[in-house]
N, C-alpha and C. Protein backbone atom coordinates (compact mmCIF):
# COMPACT_ATOMS: atom_id res chain seq x y z
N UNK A 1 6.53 9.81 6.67
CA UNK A 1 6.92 8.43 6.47
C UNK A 1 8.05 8.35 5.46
N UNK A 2 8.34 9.62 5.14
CA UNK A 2 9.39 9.58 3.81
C UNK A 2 8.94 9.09 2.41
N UNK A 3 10.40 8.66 1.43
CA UNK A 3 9.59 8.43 0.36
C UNK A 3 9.47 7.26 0.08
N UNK A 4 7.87 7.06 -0.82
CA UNK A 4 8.06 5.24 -1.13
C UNK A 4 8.15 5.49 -2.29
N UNK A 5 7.89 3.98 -2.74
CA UNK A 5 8.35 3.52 -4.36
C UNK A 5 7.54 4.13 -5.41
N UNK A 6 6.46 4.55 -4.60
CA UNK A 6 5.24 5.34 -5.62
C UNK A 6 6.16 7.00 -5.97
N UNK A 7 6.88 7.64 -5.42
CA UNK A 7 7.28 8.63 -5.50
C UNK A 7 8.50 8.43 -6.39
N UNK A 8 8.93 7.36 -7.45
CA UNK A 8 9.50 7.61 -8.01
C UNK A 8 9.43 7.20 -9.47
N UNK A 9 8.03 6.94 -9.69
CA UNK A 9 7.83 6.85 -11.30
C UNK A 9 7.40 7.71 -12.03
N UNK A 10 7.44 7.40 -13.28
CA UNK A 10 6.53 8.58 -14.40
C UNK A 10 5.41 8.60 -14.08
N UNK A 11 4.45 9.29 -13.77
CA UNK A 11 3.20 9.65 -13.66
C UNK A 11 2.72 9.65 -14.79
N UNK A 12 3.16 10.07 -16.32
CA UNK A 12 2.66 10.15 -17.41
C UNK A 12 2.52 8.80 -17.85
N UNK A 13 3.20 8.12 -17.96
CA UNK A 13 3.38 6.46 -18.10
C UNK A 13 2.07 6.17 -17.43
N UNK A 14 1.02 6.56 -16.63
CA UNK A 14 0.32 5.15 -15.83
C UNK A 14 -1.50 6.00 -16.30
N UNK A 15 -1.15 7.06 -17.19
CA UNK A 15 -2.25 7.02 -17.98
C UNK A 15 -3.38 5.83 -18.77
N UNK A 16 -4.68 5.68 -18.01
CA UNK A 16 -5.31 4.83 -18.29
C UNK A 16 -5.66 4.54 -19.73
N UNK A 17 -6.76 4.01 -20.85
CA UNK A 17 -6.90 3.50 -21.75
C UNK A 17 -7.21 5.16 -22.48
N UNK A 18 -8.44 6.15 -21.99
CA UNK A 18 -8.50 7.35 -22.10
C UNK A 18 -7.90 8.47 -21.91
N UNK A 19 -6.66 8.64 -21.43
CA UNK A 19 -6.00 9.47 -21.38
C UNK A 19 -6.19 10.38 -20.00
N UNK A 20 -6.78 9.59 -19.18
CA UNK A 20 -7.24 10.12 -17.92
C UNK A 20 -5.86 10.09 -17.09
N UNK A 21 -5.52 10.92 -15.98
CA UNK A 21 -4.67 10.55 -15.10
C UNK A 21 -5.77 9.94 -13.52
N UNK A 22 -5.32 8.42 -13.68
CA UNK A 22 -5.89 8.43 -12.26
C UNK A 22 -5.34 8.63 -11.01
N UNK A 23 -6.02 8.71 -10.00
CA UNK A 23 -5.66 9.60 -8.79
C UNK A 23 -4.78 8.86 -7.54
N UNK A 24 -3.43 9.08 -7.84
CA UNK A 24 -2.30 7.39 -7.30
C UNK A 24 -2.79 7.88 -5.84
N UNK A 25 -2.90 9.24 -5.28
CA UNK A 25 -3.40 9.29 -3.88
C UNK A 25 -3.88 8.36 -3.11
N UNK A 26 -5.50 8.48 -4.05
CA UNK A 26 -6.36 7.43 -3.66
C UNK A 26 -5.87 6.45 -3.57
N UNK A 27 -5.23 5.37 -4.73
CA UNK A 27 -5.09 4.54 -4.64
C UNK A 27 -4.15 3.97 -3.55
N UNK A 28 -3.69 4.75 -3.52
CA UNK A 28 -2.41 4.71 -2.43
C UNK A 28 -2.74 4.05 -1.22
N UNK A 29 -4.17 4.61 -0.57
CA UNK A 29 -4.48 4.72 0.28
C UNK A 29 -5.85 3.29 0.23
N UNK A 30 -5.90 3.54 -0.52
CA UNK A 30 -6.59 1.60 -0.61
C UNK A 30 -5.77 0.71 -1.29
N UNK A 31 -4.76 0.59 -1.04
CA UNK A 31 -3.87 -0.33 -1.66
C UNK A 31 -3.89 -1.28 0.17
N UNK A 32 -2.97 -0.44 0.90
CA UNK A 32 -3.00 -1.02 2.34
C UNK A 32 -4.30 -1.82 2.94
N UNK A 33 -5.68 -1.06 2.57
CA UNK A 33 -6.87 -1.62 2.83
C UNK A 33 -7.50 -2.71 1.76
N UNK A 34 -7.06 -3.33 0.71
CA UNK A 34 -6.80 -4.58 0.01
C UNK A 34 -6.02 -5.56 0.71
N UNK A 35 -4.50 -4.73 0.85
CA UNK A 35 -3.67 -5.91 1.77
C UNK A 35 -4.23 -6.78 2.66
N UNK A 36 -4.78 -5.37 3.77
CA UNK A 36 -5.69 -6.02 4.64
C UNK A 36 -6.46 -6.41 4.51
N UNK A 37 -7.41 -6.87 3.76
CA UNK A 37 -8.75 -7.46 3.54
C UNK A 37 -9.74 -6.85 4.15
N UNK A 38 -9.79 -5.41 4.29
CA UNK A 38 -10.40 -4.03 4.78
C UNK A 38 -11.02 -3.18 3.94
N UNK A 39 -11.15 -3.90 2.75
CA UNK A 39 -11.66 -2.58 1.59
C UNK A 39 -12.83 -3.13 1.15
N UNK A 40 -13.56 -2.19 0.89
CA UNK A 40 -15.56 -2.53 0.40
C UNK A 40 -15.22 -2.64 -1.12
N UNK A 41 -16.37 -3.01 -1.27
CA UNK A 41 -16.53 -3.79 -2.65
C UNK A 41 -16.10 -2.58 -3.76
N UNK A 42 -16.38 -0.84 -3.60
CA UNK A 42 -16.25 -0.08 -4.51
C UNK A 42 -14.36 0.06 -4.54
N UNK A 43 -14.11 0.55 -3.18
CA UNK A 43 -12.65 0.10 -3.18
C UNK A 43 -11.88 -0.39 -3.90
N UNK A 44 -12.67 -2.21 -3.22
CA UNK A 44 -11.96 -3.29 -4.28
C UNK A 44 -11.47 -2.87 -5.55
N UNK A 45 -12.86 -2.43 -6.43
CA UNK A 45 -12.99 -2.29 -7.91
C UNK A 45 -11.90 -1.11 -8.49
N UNK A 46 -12.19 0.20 -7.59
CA UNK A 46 -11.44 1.16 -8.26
C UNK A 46 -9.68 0.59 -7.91
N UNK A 47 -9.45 -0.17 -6.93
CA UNK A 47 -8.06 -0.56 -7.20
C UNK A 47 -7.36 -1.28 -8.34
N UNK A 48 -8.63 -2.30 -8.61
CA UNK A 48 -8.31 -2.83 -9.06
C UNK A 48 -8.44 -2.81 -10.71
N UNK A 49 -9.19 -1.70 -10.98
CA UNK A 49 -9.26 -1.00 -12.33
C UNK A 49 -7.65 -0.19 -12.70
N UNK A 50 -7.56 0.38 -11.33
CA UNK A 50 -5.91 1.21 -11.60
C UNK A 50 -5.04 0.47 -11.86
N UNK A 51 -4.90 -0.83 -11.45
CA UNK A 51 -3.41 -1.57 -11.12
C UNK A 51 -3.49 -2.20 -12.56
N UNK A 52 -4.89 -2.53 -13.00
CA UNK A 52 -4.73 -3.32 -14.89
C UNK A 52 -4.09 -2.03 -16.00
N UNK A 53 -4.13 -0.84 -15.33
CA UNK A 53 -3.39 0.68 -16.12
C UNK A 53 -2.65 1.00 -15.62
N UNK A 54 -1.99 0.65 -14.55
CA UNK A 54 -0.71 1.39 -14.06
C UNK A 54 0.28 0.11 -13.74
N UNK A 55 1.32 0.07 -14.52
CA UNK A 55 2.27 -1.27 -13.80
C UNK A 55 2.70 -0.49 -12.38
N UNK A 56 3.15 0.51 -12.19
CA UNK A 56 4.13 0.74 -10.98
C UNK A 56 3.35 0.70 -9.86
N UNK A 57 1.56 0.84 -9.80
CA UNK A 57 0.99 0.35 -9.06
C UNK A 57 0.94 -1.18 -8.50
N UNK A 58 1.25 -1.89 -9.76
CA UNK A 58 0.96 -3.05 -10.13
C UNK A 58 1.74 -4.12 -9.07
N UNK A 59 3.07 -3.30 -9.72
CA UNK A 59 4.36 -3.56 -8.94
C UNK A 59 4.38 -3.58 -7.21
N UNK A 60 4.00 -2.65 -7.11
CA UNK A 60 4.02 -1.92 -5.75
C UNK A 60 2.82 -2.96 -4.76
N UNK A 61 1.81 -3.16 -5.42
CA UNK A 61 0.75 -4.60 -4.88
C UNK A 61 1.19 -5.57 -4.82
N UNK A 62 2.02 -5.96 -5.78
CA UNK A 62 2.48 -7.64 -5.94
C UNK A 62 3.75 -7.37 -4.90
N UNK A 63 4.88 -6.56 -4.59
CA UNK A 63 5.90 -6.29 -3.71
C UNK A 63 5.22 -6.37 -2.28
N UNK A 64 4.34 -5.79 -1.83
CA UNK A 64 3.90 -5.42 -0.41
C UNK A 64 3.32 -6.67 0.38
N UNK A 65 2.24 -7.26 -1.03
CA UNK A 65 1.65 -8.04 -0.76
C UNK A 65 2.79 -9.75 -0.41
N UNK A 66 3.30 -9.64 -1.00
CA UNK A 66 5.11 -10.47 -0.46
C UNK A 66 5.52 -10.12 0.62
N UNK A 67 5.69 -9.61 0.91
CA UNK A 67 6.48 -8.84 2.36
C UNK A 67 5.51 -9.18 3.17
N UNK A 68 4.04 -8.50 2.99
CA UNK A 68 3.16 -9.03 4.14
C UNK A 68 2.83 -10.82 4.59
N UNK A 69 2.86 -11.48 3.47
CA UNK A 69 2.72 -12.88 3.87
C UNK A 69 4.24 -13.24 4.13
N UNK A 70 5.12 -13.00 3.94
CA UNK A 70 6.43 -13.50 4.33
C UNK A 70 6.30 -13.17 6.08
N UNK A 71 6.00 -12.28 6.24
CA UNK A 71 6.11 -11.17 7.72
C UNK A 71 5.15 -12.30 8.54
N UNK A 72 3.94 -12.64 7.65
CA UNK A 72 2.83 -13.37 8.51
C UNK A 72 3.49 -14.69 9.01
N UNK A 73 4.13 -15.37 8.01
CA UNK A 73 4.93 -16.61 7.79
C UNK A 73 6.05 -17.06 9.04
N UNK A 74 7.16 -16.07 8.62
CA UNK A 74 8.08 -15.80 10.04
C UNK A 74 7.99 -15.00 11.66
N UNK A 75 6.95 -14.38 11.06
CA UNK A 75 6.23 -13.79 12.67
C UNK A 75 5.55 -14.37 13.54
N UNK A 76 4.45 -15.43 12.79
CA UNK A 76 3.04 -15.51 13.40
C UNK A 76 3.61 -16.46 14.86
N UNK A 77 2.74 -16.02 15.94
CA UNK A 77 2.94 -16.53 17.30
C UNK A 77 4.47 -16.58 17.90
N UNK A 78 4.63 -15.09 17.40
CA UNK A 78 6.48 -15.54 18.13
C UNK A 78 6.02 -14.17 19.04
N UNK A 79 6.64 -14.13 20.08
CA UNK A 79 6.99 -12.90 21.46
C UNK A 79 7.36 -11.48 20.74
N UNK A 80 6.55 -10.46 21.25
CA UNK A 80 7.41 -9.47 20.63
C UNK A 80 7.30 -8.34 21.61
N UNK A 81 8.49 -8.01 22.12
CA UNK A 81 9.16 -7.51 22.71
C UNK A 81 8.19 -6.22 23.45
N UNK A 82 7.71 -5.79 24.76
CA UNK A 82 6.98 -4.46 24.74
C UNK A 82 7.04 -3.23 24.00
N UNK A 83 8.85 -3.22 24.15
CA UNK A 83 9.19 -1.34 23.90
C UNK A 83 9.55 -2.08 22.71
N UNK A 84 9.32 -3.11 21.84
CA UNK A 84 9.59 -2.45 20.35
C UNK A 84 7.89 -2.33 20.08
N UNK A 85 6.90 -2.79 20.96
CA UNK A 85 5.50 -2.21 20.41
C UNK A 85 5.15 -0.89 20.99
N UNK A 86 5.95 -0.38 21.36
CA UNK A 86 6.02 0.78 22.11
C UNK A 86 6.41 1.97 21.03
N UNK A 87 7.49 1.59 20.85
CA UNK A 87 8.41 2.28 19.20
C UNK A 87 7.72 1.78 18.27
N UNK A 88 6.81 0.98 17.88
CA UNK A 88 6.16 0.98 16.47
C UNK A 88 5.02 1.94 16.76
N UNK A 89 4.14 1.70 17.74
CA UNK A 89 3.07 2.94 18.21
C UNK A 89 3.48 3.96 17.93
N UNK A 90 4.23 4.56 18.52
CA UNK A 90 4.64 5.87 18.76
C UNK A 90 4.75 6.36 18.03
N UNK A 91 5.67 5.69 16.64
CA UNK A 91 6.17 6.17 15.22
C UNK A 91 4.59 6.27 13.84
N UNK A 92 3.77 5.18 15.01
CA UNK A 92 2.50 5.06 13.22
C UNK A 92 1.76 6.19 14.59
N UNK A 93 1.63 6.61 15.16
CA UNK A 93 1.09 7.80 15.84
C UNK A 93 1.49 9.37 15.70
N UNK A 94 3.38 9.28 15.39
CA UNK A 94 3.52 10.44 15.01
C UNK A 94 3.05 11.00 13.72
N UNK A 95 3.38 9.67 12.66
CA UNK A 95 2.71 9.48 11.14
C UNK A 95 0.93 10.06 10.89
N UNK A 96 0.75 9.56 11.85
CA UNK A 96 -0.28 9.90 11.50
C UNK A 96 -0.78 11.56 11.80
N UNK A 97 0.02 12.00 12.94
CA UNK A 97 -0.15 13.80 13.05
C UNK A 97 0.30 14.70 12.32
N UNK A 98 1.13 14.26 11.47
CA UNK A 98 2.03 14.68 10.06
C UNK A 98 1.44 15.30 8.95
């Protein structure tokens, strides 16, 4: 998928209150399942423990989460085209064999 915005901060910077590094992987990966309103209650919590210690997480939630309601806003009930759902498949299918 190339690189995102998470791949270009200090990692040392997003050290929690203890000196722990938490695990941006994870979070990474329940950040999208927040967006969506797809994440269980433990989820919820550990995201939302990271993002009060990490701004660039922080950042990266409050950015996406914009884009997705803008997207909902100007998209919702308009035609969309076969072969560009054809080319979005294909591409979150290759992503995912990666």
């Amino acid at each position: 998928m190339g690189l995102s915005s998470t791949d270009s901060f200090d990692e040392s910077s997003s050290r929690n209150a203890q000196g722990v590094q938490p695990d941006h992987k994870e979070c990474l990966k329940i950040l999208n399942l927040v967006l969506d309103e797809e994440a269980g209650p433990k989820e919820q919590e550990y995201f939302k423990k990271h993002i009060e210690n990490c701004m660039p997480y922080y950042e990266i939630y409050n950015v996406d989460k914009a884009i997705k309601e803008l997207i909902k806003q100007k998209c919702y009930d308009k035609e969309v085209p076969s072969d560009l759902v054809d080319q979005i498949k294909s591409k979150v299918f290759q992503g995912a064999e990666e």
